[in-house]
PDB file of N, CA and C in Angstrom:
ATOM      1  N   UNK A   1      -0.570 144.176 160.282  1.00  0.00           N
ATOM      2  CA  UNK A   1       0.823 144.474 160.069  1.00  0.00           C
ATOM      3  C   UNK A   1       1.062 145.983 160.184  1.00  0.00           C
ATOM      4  N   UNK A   2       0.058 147.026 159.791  1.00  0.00           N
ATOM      5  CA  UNK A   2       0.412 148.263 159.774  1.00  0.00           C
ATOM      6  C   UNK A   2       0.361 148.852 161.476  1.00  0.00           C
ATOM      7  N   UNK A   3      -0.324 148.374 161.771  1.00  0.00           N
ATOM      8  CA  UNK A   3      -1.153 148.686 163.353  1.00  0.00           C
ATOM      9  C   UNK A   3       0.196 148.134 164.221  1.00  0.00           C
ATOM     10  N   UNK A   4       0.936 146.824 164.193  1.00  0.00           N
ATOM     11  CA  UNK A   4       2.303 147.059 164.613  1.00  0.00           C
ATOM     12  C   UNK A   4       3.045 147.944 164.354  1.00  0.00           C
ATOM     13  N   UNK A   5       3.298 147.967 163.128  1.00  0.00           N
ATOM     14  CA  UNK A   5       4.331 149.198 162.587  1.00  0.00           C
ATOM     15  C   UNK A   5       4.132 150.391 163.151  1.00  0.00           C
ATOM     16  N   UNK A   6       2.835 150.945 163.475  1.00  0.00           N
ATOM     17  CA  UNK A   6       2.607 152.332 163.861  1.00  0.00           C
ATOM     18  C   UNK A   6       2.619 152.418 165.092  1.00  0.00           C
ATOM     19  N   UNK A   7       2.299 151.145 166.315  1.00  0.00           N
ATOM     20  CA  UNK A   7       2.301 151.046 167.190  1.00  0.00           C
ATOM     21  C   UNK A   7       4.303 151.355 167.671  1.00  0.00           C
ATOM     22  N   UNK A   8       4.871 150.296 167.129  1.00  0.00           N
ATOM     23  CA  UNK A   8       6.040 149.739 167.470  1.00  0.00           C
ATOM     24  C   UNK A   8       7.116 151.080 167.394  1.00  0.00           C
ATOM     25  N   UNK A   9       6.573 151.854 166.125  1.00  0.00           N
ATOM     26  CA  UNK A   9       7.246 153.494 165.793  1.00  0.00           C
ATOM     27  C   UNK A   9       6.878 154.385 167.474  1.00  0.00           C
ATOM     28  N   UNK A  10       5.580 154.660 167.610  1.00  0.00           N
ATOM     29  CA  UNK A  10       5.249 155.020 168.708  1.00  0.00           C
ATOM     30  C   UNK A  10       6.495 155.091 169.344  1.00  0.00           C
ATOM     31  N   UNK A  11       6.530 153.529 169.979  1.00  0.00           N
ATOM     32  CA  UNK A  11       7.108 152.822 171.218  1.00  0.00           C
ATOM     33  C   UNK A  11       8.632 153.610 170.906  1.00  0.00           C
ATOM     34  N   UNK A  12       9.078 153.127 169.555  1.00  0.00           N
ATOM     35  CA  UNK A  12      10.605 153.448 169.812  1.00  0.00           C
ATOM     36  C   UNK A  12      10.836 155.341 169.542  1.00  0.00           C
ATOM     37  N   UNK A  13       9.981 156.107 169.067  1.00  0.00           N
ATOM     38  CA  UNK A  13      10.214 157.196 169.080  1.00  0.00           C
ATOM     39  C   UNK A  13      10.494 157.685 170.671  1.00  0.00           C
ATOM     40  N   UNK A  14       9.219 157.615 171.588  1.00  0.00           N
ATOM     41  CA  UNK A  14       9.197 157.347 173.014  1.00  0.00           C
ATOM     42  C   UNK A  14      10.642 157.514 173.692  1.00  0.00           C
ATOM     43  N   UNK A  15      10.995 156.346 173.374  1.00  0.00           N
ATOM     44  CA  UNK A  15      12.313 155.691 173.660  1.00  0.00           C
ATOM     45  C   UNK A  15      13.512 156.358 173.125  1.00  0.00           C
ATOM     46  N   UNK A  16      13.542 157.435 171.815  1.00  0.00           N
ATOM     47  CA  UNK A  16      14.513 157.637 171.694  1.00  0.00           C
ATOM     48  C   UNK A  16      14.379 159.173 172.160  1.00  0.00           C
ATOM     49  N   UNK A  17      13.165 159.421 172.355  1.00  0.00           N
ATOM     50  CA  UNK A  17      12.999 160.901 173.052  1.00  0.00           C
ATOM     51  C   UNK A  17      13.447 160.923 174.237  1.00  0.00           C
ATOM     52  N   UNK A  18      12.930 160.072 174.928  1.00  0.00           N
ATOM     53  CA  UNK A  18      13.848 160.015 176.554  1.00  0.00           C
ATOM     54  C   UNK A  18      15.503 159.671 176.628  1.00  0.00           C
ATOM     55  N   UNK A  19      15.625 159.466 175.604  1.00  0.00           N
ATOM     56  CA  UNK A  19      17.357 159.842 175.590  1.00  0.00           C
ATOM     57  C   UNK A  19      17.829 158.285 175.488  1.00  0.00           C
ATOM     58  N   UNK A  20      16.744 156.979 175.598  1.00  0.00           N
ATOM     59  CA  UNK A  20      17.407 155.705 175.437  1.00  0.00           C
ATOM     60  C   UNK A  20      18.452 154.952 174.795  1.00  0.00           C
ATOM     61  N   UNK A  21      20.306 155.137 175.498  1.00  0.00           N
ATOM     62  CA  UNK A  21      20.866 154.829 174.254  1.00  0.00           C
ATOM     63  C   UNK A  21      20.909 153.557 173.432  1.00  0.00           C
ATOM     64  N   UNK A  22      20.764 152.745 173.930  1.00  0.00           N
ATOM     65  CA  UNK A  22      20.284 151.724 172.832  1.00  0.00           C
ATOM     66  C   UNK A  22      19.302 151.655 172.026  1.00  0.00           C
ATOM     67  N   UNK A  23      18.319 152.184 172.043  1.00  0.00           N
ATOM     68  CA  UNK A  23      17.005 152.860 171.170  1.00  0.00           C
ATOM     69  C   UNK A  23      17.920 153.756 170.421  1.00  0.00           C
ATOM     70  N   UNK A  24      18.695 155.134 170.539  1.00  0.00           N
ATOM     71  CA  UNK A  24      19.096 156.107 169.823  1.00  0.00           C
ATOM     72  C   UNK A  24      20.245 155.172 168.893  1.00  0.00           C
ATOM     73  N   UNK A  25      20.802 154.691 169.463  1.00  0.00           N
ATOM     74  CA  UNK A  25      22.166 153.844 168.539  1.00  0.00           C
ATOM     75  C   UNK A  25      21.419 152.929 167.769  1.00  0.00           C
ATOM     76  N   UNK A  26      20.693 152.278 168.114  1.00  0.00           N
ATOM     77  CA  UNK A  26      19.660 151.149 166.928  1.00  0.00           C
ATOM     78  C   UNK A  26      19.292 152.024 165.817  1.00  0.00           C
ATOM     79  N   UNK A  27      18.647 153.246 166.322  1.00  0.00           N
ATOM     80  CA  UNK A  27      17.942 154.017 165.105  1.00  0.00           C
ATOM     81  C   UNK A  27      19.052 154.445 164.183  1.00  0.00           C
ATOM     82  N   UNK A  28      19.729 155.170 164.891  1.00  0.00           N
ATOM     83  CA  UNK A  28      20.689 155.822 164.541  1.00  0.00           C
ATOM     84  C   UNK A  28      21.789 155.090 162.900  1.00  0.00           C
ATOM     85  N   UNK A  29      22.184 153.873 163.734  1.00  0.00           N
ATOM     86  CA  UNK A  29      22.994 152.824 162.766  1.00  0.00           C
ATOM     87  C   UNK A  29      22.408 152.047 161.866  1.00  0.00           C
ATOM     88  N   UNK A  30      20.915 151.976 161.936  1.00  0.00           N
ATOM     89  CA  UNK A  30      20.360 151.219 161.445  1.00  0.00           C
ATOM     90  C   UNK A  30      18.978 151.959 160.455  1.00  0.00           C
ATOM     91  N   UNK A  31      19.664 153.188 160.144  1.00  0.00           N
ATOM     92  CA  UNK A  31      19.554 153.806 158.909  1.00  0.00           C
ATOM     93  C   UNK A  31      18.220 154.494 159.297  1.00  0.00           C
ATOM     94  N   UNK A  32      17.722 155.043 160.465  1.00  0.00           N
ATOM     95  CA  UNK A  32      16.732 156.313 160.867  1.00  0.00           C
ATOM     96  C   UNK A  32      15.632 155.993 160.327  1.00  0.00           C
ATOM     97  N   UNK A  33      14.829 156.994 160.734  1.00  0.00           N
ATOM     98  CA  UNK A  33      13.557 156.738 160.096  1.00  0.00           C
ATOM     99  C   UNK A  33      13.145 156.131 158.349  1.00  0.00           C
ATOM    100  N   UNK A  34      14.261 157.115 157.904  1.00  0.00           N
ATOM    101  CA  UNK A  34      14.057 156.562 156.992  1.00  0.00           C
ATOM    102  C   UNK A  34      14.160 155.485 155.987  1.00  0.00           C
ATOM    103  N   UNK A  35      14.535 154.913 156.557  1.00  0.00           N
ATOM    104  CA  UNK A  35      14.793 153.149 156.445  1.00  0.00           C
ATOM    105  C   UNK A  35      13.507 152.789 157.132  1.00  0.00           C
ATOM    106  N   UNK A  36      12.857 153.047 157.937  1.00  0.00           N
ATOM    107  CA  UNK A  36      12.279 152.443 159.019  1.00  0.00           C
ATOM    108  C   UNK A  36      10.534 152.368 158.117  1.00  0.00           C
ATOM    109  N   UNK A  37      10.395 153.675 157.448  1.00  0.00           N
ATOM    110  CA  UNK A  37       9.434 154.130 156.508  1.00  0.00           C
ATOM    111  C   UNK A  37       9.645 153.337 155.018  1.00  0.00           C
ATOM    112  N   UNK A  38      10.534 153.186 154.476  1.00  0.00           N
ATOM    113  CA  UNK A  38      11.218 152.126 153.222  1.00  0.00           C
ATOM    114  C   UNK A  38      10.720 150.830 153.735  1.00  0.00           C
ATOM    115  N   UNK A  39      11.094 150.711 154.647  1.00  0.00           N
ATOM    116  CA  UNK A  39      10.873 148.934 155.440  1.00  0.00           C
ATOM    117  C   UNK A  39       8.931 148.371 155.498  1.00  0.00           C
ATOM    118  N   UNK A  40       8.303 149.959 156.106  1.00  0.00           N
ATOM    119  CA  UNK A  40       6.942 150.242 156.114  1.00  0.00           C
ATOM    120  C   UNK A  40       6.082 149.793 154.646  1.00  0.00           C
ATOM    121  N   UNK A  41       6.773 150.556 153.902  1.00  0.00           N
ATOM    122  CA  UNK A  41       6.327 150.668 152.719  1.00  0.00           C
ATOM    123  C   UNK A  41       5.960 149.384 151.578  1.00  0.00           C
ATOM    124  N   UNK A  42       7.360 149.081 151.850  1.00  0.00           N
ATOM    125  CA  UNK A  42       7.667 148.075 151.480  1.00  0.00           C
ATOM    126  C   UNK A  42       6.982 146.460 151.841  1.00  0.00           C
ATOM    127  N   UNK A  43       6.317 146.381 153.121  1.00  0.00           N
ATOM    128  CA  UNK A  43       5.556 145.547 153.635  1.00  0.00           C
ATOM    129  C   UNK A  43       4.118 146.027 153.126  1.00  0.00           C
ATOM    130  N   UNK A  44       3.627 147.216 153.429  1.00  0.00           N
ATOM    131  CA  UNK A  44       2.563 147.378 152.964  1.00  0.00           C
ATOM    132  C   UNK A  44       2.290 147.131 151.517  1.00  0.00           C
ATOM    133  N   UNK A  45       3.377 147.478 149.912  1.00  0.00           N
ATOM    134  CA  UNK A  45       3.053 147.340 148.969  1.00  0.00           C
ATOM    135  C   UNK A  45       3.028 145.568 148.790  1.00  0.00           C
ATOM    136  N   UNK A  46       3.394 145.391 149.376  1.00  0.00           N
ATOM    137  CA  UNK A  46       3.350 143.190 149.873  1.00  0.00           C
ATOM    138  C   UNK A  46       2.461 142.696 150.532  1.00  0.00           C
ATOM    139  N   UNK A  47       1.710 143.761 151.345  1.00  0.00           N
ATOM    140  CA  UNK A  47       0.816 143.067 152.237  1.00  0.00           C
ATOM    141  C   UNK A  47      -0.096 141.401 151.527  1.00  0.00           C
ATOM    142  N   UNK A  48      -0.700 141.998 150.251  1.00  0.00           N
ATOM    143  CA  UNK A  48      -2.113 141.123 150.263  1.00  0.00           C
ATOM    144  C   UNK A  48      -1.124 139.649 149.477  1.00  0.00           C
ATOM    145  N   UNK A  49       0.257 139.830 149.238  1.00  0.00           N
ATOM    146  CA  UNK A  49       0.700 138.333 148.979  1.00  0.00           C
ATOM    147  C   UNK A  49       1.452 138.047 149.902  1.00  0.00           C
ATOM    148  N   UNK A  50       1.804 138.562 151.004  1.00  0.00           N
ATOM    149  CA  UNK A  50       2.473 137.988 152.236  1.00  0.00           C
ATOM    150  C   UNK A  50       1.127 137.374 152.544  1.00  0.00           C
ATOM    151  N   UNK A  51      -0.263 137.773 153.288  1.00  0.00           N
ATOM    152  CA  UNK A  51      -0.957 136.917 153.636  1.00  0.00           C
ATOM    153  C   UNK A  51      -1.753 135.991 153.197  1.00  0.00           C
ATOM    154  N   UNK A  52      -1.437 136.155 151.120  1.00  0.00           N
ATOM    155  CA  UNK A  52      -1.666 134.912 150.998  1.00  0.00           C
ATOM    156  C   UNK A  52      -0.898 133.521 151.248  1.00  0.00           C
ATOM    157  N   UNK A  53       0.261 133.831 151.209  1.00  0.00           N
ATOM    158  CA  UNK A  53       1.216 133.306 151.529  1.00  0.00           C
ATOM    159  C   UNK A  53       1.190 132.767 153.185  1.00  0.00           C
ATOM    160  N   UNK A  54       0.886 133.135 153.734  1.00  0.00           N
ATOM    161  CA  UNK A  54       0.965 132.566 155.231  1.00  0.00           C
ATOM    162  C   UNK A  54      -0.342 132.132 155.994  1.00  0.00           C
ATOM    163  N   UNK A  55      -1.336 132.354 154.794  1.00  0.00           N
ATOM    164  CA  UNK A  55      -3.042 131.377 154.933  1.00  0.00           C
ATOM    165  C   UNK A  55      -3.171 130.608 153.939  1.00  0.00           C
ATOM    166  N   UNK A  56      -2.326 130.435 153.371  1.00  0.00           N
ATOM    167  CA  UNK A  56      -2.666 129.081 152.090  1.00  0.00           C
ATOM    168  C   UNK A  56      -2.755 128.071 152.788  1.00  0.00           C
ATOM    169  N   UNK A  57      -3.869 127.493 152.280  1.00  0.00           N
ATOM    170  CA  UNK A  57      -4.250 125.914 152.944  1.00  0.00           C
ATOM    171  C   UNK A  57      -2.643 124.987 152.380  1.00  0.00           C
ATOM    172  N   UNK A  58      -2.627 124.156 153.290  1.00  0.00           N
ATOM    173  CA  UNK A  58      -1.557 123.175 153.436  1.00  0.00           C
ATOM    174  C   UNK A  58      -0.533 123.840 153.468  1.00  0.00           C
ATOM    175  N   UNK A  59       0.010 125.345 153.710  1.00  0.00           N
ATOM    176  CA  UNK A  59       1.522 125.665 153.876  1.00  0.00           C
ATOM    177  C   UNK A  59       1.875 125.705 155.500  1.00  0.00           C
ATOM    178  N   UNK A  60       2.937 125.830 155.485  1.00  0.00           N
ATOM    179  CA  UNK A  60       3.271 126.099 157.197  1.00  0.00           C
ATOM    180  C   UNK A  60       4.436 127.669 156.663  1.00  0.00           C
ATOM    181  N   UNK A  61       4.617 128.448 157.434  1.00  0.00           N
ATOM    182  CA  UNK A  61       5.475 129.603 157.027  1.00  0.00           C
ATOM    183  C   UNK A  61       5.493 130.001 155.770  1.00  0.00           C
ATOM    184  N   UNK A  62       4.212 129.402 154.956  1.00  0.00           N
ATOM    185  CA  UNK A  62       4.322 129.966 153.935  1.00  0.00           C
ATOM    186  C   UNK A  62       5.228 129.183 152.852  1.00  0.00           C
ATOM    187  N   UNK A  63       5.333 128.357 153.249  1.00  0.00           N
ATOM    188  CA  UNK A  63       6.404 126.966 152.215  1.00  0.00           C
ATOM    189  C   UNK A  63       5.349 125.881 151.617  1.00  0.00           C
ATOM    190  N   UNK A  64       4.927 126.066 150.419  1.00  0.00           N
ATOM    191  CA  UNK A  64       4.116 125.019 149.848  1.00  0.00           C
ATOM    192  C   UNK A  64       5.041 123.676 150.420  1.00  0.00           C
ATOM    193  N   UNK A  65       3.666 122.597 150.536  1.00  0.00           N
ATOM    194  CA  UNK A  65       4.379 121.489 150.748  1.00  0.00           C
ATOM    195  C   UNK A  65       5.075 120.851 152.420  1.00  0.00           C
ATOM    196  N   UNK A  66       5.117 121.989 152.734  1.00  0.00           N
ATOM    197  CA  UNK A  66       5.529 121.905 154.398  1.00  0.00           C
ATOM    198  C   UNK A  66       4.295 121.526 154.911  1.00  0.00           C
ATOM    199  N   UNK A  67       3.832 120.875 155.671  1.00  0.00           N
ATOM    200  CA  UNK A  67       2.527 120.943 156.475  1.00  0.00           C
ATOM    201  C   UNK A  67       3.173 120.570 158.094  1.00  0.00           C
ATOM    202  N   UNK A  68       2.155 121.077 158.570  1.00  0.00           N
ATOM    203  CA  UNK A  68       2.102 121.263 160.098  1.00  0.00           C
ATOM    204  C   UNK A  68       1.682 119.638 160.887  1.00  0.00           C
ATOM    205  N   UNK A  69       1.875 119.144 162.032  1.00  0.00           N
ATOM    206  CA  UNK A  69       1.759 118.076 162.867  1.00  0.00           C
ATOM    207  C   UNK A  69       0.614 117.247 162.200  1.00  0.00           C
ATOM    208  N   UNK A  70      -0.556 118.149 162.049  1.00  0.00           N
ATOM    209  CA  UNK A  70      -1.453 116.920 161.757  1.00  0.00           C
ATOM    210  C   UNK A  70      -1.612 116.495 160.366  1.00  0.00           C
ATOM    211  N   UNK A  71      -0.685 117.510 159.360  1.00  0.00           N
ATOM    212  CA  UNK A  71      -1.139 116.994 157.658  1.00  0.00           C
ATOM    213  C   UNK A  71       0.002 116.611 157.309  1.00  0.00           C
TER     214      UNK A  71
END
């Protein structure tokens, strides 16, 4: 999850350096880096129960009780 995040920052910094306006207006309106770092953070202090949550035996998305085609 972090290795996207740092990747995906990369990508759109890139993008808003070359002047991309839909990259610059996304960032821009959608509260700049620093939202973008809040959002970061915020996944990372969640990390180790988001993936328990989405490897629990018998869940599907993470929904006890849901199971997938074959259970």
């Amino acid at each position: 999850m972090e290795e996207y995040l740092a990747v995906a920052r990369v990508f759109v910094a890139g993008r808003v350096a070359a002047g991309d306006a839909g990259f610059v207006d996304a960032l821009e309106h959608g509260g700049g880096w620093a939202r973008w770092d809040r959002r970061r953070d915020w996944l990372s202090d969640r990390r180790a129960g988001l993936v328990r949550a989405l490897t629990a035996p018998g869940t599907v998305d993470g929904r006890p009780g849901v199971r997938g085609h074959d259970g």
